[in-house]
C-alpha atoms as a PDB file:
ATOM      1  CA  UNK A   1     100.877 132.120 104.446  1.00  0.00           C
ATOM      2  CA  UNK A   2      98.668 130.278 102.285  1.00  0.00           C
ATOM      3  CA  UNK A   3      99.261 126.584 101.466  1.00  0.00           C
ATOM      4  CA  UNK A   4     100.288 126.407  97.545  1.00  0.00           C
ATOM      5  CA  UNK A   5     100.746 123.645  95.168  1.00  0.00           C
ATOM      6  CA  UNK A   6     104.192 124.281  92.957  1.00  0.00           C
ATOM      7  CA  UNK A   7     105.829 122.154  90.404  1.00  0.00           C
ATOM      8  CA  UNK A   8     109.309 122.360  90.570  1.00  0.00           C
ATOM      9  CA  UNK A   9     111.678 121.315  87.726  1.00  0.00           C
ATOM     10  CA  UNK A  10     115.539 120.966  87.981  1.00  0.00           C
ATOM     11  CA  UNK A  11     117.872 120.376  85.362  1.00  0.00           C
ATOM     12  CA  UNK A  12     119.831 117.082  85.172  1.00  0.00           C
ATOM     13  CA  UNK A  13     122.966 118.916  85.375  1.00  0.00           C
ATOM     14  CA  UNK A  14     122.268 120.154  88.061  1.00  0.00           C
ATOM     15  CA  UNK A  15     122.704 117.338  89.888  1.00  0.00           C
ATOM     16  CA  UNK A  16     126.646 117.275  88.410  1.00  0.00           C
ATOM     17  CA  UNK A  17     128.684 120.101  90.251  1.00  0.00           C
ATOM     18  CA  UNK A  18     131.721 119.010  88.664  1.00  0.00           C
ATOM     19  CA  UNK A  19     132.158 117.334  84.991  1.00  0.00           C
ATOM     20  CA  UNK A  20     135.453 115.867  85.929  1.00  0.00           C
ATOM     21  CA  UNK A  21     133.688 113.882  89.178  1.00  0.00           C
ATOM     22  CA  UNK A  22     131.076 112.066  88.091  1.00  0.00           C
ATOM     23  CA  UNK A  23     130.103 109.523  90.463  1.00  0.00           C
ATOM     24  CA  UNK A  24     127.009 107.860  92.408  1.00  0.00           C
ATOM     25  CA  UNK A  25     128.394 109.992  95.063  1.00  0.00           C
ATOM     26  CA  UNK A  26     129.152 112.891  94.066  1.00  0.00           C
ATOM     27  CA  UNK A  27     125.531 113.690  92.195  1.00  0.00           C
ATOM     28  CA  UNK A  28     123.893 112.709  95.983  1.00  0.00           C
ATOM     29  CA  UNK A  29     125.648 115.390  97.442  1.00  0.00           C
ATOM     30  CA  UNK A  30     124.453 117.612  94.986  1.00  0.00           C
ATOM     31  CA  UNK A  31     120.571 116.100  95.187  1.00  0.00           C
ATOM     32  CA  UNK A  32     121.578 116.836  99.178  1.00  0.00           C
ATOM     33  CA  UNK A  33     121.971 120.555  98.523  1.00  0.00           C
ATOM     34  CA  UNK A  34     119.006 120.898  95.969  1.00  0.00           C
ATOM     35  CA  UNK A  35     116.624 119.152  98.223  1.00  0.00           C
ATOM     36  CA  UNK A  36     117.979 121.531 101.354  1.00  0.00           C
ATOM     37  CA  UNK A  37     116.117 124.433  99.516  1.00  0.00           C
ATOM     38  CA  UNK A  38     113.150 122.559  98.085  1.00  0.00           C
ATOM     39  CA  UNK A  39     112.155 121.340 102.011  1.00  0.00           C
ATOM     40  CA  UNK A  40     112.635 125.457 103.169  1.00  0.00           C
ATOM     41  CA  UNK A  41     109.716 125.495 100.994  1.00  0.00           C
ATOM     42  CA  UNK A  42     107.700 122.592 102.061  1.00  0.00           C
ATOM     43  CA  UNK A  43     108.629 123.748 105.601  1.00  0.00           C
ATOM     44  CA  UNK A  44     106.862 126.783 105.063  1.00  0.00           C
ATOM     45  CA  UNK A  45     103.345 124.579 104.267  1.00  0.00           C
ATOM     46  CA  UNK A  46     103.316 124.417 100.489  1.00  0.00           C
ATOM     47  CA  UNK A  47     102.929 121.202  99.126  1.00  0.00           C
ATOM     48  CA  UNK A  48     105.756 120.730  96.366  1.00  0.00           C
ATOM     49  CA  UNK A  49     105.929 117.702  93.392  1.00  0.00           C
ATOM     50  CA  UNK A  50     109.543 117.734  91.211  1.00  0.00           C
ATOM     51  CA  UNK A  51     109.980 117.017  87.945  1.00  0.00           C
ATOM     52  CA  UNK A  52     113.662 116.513  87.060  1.00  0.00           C
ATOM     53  CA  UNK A  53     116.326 116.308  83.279  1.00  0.00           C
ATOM     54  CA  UNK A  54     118.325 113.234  83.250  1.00  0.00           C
ATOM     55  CA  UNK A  55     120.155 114.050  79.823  1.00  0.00           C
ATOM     56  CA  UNK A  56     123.892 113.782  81.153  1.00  0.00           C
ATOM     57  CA  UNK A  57     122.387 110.722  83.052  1.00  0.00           C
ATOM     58  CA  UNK A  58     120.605 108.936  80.100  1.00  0.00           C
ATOM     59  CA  UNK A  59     123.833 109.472  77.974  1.00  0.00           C
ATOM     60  CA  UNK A  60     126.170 107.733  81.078  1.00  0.00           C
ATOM     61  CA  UNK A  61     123.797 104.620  80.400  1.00  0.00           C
ATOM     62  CA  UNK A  62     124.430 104.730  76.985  1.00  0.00           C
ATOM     63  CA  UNK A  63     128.053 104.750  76.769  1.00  0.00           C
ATOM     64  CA  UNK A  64     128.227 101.997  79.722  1.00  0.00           C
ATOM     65  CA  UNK A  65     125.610 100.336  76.673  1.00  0.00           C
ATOM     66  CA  UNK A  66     128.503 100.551  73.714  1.00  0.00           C
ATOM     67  CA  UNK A  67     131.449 100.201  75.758  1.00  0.00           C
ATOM     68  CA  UNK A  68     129.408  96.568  76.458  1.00  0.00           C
ATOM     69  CA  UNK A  69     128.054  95.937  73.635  1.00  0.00           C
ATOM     70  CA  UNK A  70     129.490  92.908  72.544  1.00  0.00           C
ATOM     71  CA  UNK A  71     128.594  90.822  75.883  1.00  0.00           C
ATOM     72  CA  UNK A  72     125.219  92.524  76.811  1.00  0.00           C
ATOM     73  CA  UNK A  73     122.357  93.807  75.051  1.00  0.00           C
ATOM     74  CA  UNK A  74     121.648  97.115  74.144  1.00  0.00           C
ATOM     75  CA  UNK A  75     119.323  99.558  76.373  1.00  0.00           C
ATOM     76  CA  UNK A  76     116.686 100.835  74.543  1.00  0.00           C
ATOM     77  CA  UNK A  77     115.921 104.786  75.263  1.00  0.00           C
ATOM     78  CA  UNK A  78     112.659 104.249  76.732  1.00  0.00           C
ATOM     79  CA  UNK A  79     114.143 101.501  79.350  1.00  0.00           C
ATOM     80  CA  UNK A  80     117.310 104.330  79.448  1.00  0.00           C
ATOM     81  CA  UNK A  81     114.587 106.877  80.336  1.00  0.00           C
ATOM     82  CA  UNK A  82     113.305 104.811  83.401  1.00  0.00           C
ATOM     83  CA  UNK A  83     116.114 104.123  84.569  1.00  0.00           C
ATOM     84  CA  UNK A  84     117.072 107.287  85.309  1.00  0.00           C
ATOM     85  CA  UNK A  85     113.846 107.993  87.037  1.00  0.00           C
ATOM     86  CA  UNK A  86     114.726 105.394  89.482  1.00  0.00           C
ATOM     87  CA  UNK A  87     118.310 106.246  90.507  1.00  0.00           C
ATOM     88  CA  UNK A  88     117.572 109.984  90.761  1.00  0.00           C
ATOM     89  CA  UNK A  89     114.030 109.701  92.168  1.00  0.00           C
ATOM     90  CA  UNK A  90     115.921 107.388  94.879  1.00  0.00           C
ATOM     91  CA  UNK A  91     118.553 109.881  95.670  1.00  0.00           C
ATOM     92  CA  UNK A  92     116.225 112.945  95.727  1.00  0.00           C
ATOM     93  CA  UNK A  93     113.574 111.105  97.673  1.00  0.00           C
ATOM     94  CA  UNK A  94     116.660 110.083 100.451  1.00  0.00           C
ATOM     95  CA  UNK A  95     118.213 113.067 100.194  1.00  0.00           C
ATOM     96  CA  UNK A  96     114.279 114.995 101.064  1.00  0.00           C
ATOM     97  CA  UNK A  97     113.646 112.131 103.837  1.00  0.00           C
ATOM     98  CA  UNK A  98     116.459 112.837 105.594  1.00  0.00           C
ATOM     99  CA  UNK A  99     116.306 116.396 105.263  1.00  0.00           C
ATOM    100  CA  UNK A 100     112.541 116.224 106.441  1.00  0.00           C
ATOM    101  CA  UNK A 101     113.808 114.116 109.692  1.00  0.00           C
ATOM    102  CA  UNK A 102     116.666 116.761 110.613  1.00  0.00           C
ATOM    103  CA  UNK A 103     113.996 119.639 110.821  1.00  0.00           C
ATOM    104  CA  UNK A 104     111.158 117.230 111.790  1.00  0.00           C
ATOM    105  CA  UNK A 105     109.181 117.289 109.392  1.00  0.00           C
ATOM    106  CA  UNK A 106     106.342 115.099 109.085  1.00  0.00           C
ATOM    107  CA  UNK A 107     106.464 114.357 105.521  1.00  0.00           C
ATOM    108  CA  UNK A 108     107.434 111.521 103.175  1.00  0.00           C
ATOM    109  CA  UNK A 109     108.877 112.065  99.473  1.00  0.00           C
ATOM    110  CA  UNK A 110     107.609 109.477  97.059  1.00  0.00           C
ATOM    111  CA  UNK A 111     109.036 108.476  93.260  1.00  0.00           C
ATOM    112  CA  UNK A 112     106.204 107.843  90.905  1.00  0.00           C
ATOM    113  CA  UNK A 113     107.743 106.212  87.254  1.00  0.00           C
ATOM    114  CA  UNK A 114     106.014 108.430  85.219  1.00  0.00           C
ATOM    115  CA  UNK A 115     104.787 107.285  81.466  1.00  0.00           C
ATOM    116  CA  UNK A 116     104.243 110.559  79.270  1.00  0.00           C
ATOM    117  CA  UNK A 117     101.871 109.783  76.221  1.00  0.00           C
ATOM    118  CA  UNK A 118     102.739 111.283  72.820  1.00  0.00           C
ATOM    119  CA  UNK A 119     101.486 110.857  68.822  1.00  0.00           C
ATOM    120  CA  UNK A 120     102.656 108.533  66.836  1.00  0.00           C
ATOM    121  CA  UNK A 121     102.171 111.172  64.008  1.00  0.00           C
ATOM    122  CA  UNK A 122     104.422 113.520  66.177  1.00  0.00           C
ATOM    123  CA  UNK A 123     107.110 115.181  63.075  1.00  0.00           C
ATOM    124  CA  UNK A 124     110.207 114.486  65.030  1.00  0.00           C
ATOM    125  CA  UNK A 125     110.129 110.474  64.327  1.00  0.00           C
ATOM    126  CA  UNK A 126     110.540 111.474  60.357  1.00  0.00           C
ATOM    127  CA  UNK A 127     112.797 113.843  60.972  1.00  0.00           C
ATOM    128  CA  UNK A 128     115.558 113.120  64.626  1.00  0.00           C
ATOM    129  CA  UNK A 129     117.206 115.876  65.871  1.00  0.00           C
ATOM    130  CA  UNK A 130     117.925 115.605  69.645  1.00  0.00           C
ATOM    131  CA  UNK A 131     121.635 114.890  70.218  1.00  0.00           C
ATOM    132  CA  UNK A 132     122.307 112.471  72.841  1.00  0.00           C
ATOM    133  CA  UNK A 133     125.303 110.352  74.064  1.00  0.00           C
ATOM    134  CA  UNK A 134     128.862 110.717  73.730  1.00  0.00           C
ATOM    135  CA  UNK A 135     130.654 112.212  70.628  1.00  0.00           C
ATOM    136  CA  UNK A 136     131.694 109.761  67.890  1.00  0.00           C
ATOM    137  CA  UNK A 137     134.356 110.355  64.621  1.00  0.00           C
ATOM    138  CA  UNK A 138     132.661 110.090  61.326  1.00  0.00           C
ATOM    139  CA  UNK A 139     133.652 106.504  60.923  1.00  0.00           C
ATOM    140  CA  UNK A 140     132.216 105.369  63.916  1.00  0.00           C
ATOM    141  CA  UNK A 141     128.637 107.512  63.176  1.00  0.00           C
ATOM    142  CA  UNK A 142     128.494 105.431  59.858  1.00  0.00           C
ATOM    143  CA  UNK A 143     128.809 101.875  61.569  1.00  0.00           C
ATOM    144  CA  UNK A 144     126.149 102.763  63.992  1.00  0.00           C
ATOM    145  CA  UNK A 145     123.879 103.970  61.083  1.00  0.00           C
ATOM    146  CA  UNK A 146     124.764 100.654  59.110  1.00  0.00           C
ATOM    147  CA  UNK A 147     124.521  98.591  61.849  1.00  0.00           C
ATOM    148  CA  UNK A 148     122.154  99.894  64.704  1.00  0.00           C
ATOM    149  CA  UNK A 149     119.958 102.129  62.455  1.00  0.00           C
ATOM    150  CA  UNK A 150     120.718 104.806  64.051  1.00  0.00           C
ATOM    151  CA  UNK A 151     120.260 108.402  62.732  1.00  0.00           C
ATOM    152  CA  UNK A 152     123.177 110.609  63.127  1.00  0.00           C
ATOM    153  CA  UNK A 153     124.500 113.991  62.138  1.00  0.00           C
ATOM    154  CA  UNK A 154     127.704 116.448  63.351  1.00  0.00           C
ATOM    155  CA  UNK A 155     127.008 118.458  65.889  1.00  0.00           C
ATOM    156  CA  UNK A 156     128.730 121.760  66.104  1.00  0.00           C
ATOM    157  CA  UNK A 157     132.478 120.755  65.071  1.00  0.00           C
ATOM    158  CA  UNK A 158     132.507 118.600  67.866  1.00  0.00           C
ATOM    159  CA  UNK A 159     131.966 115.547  66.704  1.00  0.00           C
ATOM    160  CA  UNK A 160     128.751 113.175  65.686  1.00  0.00           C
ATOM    161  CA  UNK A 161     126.378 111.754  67.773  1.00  0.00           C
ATOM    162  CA  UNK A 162     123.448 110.185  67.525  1.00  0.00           C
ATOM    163  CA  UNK A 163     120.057 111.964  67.028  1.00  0.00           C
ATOM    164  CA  UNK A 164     116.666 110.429  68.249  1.00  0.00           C
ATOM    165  CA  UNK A 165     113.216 112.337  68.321  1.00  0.00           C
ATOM    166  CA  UNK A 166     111.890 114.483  70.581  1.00  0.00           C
ATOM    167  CA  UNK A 167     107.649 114.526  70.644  1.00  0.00           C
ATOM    168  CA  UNK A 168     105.564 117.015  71.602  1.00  0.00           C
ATOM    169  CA  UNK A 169     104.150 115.587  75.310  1.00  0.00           C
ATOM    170  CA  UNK A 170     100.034 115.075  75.426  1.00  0.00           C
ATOM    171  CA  UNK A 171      99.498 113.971  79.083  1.00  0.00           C
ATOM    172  CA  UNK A 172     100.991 112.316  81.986  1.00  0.00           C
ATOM    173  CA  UNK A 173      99.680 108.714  81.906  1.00  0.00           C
ATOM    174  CA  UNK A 174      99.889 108.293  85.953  1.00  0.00           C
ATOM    175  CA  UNK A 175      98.586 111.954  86.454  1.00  0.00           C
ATOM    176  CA  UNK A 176      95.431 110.710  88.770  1.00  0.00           C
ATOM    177  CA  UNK A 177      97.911 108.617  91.118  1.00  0.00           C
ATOM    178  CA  UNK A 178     100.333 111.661  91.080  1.00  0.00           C
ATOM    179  CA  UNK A 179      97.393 113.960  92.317  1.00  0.00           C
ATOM    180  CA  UNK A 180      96.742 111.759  95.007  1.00  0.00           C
ATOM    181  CA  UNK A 181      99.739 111.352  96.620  1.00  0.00           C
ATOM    182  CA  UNK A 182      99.807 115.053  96.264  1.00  0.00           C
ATOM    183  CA  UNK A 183      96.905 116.244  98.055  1.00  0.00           C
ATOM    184  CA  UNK A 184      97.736 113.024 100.827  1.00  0.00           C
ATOM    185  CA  UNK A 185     100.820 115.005 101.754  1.00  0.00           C
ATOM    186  CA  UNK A 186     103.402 113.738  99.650  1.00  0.00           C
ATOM    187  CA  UNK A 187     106.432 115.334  98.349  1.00  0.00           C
ATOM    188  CA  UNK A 188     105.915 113.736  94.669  1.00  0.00           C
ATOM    189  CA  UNK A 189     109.155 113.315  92.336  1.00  0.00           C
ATOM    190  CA  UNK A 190     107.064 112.197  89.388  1.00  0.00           C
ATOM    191  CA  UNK A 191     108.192 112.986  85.033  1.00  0.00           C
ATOM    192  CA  UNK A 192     111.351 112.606  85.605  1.00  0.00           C
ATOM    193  CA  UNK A 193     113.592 113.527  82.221  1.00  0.00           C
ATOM    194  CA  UNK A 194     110.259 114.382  80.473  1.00  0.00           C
ATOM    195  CA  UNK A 195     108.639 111.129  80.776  1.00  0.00           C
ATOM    196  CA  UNK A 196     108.854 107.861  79.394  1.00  0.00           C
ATOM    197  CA  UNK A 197     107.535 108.385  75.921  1.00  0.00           C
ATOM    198  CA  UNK A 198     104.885 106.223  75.457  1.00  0.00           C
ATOM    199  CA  UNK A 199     102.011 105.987  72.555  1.00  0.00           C
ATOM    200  CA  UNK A 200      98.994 105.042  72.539  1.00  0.00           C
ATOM    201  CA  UNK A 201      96.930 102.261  70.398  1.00  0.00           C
ATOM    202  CA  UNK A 202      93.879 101.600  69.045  1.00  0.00           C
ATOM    203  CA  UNK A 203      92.961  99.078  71.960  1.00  0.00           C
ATOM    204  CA  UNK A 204      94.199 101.610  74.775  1.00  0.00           C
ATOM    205  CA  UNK A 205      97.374  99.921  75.370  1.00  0.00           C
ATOM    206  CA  UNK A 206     100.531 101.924  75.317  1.00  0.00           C
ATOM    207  CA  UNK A 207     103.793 101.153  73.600  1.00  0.00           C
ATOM    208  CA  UNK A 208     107.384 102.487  74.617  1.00  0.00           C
ATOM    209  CA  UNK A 209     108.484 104.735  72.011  1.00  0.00           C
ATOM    210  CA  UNK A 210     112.960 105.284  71.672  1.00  0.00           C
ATOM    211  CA  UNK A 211     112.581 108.917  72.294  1.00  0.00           C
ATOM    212  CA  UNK A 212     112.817 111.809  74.390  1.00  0.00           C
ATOM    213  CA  UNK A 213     110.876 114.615  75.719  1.00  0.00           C
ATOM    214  CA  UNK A 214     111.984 117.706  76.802  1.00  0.00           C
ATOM    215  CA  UNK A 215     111.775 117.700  80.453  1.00  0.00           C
ATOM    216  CA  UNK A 216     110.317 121.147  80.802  1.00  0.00           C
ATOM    217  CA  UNK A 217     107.486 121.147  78.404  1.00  0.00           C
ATOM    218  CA  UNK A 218     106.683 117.772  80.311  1.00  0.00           C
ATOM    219  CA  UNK A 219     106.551 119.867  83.176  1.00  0.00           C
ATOM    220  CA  UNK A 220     104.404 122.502  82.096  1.00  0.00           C
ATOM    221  CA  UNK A 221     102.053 119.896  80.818  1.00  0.00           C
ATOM    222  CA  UNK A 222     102.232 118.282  84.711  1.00  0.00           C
ATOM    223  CA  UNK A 223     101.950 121.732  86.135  1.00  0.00           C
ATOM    224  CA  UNK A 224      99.018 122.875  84.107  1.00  0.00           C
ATOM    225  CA  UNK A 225      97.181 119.326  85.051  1.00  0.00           C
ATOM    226  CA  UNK A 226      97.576 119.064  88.298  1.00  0.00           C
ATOM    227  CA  UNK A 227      95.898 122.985  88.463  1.00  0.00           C
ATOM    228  CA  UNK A 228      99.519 124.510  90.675  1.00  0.00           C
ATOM    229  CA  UNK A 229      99.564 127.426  91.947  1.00  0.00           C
ATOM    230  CA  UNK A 230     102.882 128.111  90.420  1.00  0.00           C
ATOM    231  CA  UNK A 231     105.348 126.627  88.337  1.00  0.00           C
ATOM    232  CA  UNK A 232     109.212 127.026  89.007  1.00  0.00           C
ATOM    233  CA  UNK A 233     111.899 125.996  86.720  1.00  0.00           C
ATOM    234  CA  UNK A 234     115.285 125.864  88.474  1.00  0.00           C
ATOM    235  CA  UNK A 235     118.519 126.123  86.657  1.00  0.00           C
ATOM    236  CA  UNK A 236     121.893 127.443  86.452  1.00  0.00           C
ATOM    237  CA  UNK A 237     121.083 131.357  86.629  1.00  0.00           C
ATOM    238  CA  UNK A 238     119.090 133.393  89.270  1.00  0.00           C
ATOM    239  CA  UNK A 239     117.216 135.269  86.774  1.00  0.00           C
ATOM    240  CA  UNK A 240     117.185 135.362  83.205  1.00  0.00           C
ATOM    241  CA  UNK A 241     119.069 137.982  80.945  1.00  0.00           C
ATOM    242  CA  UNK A 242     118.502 139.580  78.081  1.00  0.00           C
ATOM    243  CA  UNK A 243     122.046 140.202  75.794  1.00  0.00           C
ATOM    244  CA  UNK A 244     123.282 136.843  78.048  1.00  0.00           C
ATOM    245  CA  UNK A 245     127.012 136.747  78.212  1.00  0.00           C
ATOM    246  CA  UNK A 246     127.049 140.535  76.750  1.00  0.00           C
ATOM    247  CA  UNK A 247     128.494 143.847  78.570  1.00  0.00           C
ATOM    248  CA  UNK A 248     125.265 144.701  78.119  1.00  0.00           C
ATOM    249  CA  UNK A 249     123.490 141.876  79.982  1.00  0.00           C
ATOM    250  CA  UNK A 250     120.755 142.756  81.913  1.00  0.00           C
ATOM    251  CA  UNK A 251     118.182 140.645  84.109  1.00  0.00           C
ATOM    252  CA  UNK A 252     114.569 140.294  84.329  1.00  0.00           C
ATOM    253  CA  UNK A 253     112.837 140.305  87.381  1.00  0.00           C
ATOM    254  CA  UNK A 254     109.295 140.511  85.740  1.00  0.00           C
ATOM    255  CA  UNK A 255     107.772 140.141  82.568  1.00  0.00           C
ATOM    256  CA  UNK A 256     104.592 139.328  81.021  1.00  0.00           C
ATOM    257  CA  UNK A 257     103.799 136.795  78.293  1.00  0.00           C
ATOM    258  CA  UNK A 258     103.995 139.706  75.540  1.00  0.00           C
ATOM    259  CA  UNK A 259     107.281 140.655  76.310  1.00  0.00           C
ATOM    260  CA  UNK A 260     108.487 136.853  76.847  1.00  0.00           C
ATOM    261  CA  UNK A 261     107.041 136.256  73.052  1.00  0.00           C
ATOM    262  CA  UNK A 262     108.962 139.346  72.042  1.00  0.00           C
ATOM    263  CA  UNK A 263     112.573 138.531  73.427  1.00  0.00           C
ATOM    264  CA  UNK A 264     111.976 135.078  71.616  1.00  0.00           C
ATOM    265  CA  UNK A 265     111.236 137.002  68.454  1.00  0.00           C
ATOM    266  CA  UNK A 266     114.541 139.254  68.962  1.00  0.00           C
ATOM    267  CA  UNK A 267     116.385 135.409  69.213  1.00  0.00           C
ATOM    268  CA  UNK A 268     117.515 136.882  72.887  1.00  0.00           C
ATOM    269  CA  UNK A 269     117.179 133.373  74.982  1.00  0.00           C
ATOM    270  CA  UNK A 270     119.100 130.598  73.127  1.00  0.00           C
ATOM    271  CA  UNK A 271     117.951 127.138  71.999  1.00  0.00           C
ATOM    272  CA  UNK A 272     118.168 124.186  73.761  1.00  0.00           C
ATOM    273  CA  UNK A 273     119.287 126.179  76.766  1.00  0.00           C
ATOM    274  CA  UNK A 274     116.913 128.887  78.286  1.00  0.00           C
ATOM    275  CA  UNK A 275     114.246 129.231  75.326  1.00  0.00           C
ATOM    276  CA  UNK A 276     112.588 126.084  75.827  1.00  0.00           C
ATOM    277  CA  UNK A 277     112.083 126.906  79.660  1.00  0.00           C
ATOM    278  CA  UNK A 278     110.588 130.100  78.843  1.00  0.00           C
ATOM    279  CA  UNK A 279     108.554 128.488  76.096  1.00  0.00           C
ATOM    280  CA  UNK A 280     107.189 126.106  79.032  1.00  0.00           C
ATOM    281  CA  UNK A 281     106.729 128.624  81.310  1.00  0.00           C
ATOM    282  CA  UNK A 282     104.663 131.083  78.383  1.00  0.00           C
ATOM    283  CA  UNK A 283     102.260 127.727  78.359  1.00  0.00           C
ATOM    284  CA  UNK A 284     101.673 127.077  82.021  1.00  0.00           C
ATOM    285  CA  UNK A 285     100.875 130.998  82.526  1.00  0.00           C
ATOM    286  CA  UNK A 286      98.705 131.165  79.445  1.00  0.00           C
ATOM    287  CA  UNK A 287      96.648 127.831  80.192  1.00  0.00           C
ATOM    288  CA  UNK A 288      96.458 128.990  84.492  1.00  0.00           C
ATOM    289  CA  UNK A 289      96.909 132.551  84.590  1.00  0.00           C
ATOM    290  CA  UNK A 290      99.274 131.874  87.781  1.00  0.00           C
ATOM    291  CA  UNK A 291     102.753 132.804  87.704  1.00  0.00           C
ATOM    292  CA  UNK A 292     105.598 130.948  86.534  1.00  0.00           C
ATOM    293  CA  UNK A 293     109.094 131.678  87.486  1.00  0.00           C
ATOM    294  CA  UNK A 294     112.516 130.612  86.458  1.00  0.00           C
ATOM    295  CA  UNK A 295     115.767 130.780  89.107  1.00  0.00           C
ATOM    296  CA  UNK A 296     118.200 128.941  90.387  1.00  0.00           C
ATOM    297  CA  UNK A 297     118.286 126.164  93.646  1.00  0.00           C
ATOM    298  CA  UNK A 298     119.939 128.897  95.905  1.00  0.00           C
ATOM    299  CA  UNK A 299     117.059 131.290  95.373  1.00  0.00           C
ATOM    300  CA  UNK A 300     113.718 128.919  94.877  1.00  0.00           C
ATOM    301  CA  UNK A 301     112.657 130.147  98.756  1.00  0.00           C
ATOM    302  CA  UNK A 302     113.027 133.648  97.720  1.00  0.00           C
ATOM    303  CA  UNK A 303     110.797 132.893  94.431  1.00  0.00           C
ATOM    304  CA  UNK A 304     108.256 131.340  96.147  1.00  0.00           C
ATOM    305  CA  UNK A 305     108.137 134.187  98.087  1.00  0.00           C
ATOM    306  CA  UNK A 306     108.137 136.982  95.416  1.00  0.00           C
ATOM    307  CA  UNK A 307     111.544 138.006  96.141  1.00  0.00           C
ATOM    308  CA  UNK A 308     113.861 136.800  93.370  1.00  0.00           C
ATOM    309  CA  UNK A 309     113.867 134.816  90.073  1.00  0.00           C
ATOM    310  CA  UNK A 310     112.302 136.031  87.030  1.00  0.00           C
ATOM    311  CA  UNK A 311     108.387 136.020  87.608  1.00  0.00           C
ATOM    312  CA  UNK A 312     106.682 135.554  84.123  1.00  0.00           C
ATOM    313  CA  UNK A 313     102.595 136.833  83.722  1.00  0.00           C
ATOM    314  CA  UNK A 314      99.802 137.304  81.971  1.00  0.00           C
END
């Protein structure tokens, strides 16, 4: 079989199997079991870098942030953003060591903290509107407006929470020490929750930015870079659906970019859940030309292979 480069990128969540367990130990296990199925592939001769979501992760930091607010300083999203990339780059890259050293593997997995430049100009710093953190009353919303500048709204009858914006990505700052390690071999965990949004100046230097990018178009942007062969986005579904949650669901094995475009048109793949994975996966095929798929852990060795996930084409 020929040797391919993929991009992989899995969900923060998945990394939580059960909401009412969240510990350090508990999201290793699951790393464990996601990179079980991510070496199968590497095993097989491909060379493999992961991008990875960190939401549920970013908003543990902040809550840890309020709840200590009055005897430590805050954490600013940016710092929030690489943090995350070290605590889950360290447990993916153990859990794919020691998965590599059970089959015998030759290989190494390596965390790159990855910087993700975006425009200052971007529309989403006038206007926030990715919810993060925990859920707040009305009362407690206001205060952090007052006090913290925060922007806030209500979010679905649950509750408030804070809003923050959520740029467009340009390019992956460490993109050229990425590719190396790469083509040296490396298993690369590299972009983790999007990137660390980051703009530049007039000088060249590069400023944090309290923001967020959305870990798959980050992704896409990595994917199309780096020239993969293919680009998998692994989630909480084997394939996607069309009518989701319907008695008349139905899933895709193959589509092309026409039809994608068309099921986004007929609202069929809902926001903030599968529509901006499709959306990434429409770019990488449209830039490349090589296939992009979308499945689950469980079923990324049978992707790779042609035998399940949804396969999206030209």
């Amino acid at each position: 079989m020929e040797s391919k480069l993929i991009v992989i990128a899995i969900g923060g969540n998945s990394l939580i199997e059960d909401p009412k367990k969240v510990t350090v130990d508990a999201q290793y296990h699951a790393a464990e079991k996601t990179a079980h199925h991510i070496a199968s592939i590497i095993e097989k001769g491909h060379r493999v870098v992961i991008a990875h979501g960190n939401g549920p992760q970013v908003g543990y930091i902040l809550l840890r942030s309020e709840y200590a607010r009055k005897i430590l300083h805050s954490v600013p999203l940016d710092s929030c953003v690489a943090d995350t990339q070290g605590a889950i780059g360290y447990q993916l890259q153990k859990a794919l060591d020691n998965e590599f050293a059970k089959r015998g593997i030759d290989k190494k997995a390596v965390t790159v903290v990855t910087q993700v430049e975006v425009s200052p100009t971007d529309p989403s710093f006038g206007k926030p509107t990715k919810p993060i953190g925990s859920f707040m009353t009305a009362e407690d919303a206001e205060e952090h407006r007052k006090n913290f500048g925060w922007s806030v709204m209500e979010d679905a009858g649950r509750g408030w929470r804070r809003v923050v914006p959520s740029p467009k990505p340009i390019s992956i700052v460490e993109l050229d020490t990425i590719r190396f390690l790469a083509e040296s071999g490396a298993t690369v965990i590299a972009a983790g929750g999007g990137g660390i949004p980051v703009v530049r100046n007039a000088d060249g230097s590069l400023d944090g930015k309290e923001a967020v990018i959305d870990k798959d178009l980050a992704a896409a942007i990595l994917a199309k870079a780096l020239g993969a062969d293919m680009f998998i986005i692994s989630t909480a579904v084997e394939k996607v659906a069309l009518d989701y949650g319907k008695p008349t669901q139905r899933n895709i094995d193959e589509m092309t970019i026409a039809d994608a475009e068309k099921y986004i048109g007929e609202k069929q793949f809902a926001p903030g859940s599968m529509l901006p994975k499709v959306q990434a996966i429409i770019d990488y095929v449209q830039s490349t030309g090589n296939i992009g798929m979308i499945t689950d852990p469980e079923h990324l060795g049978e992707a790779v292979d042609g035998k399940g996930g949804t396969r999206i084409v030209r």
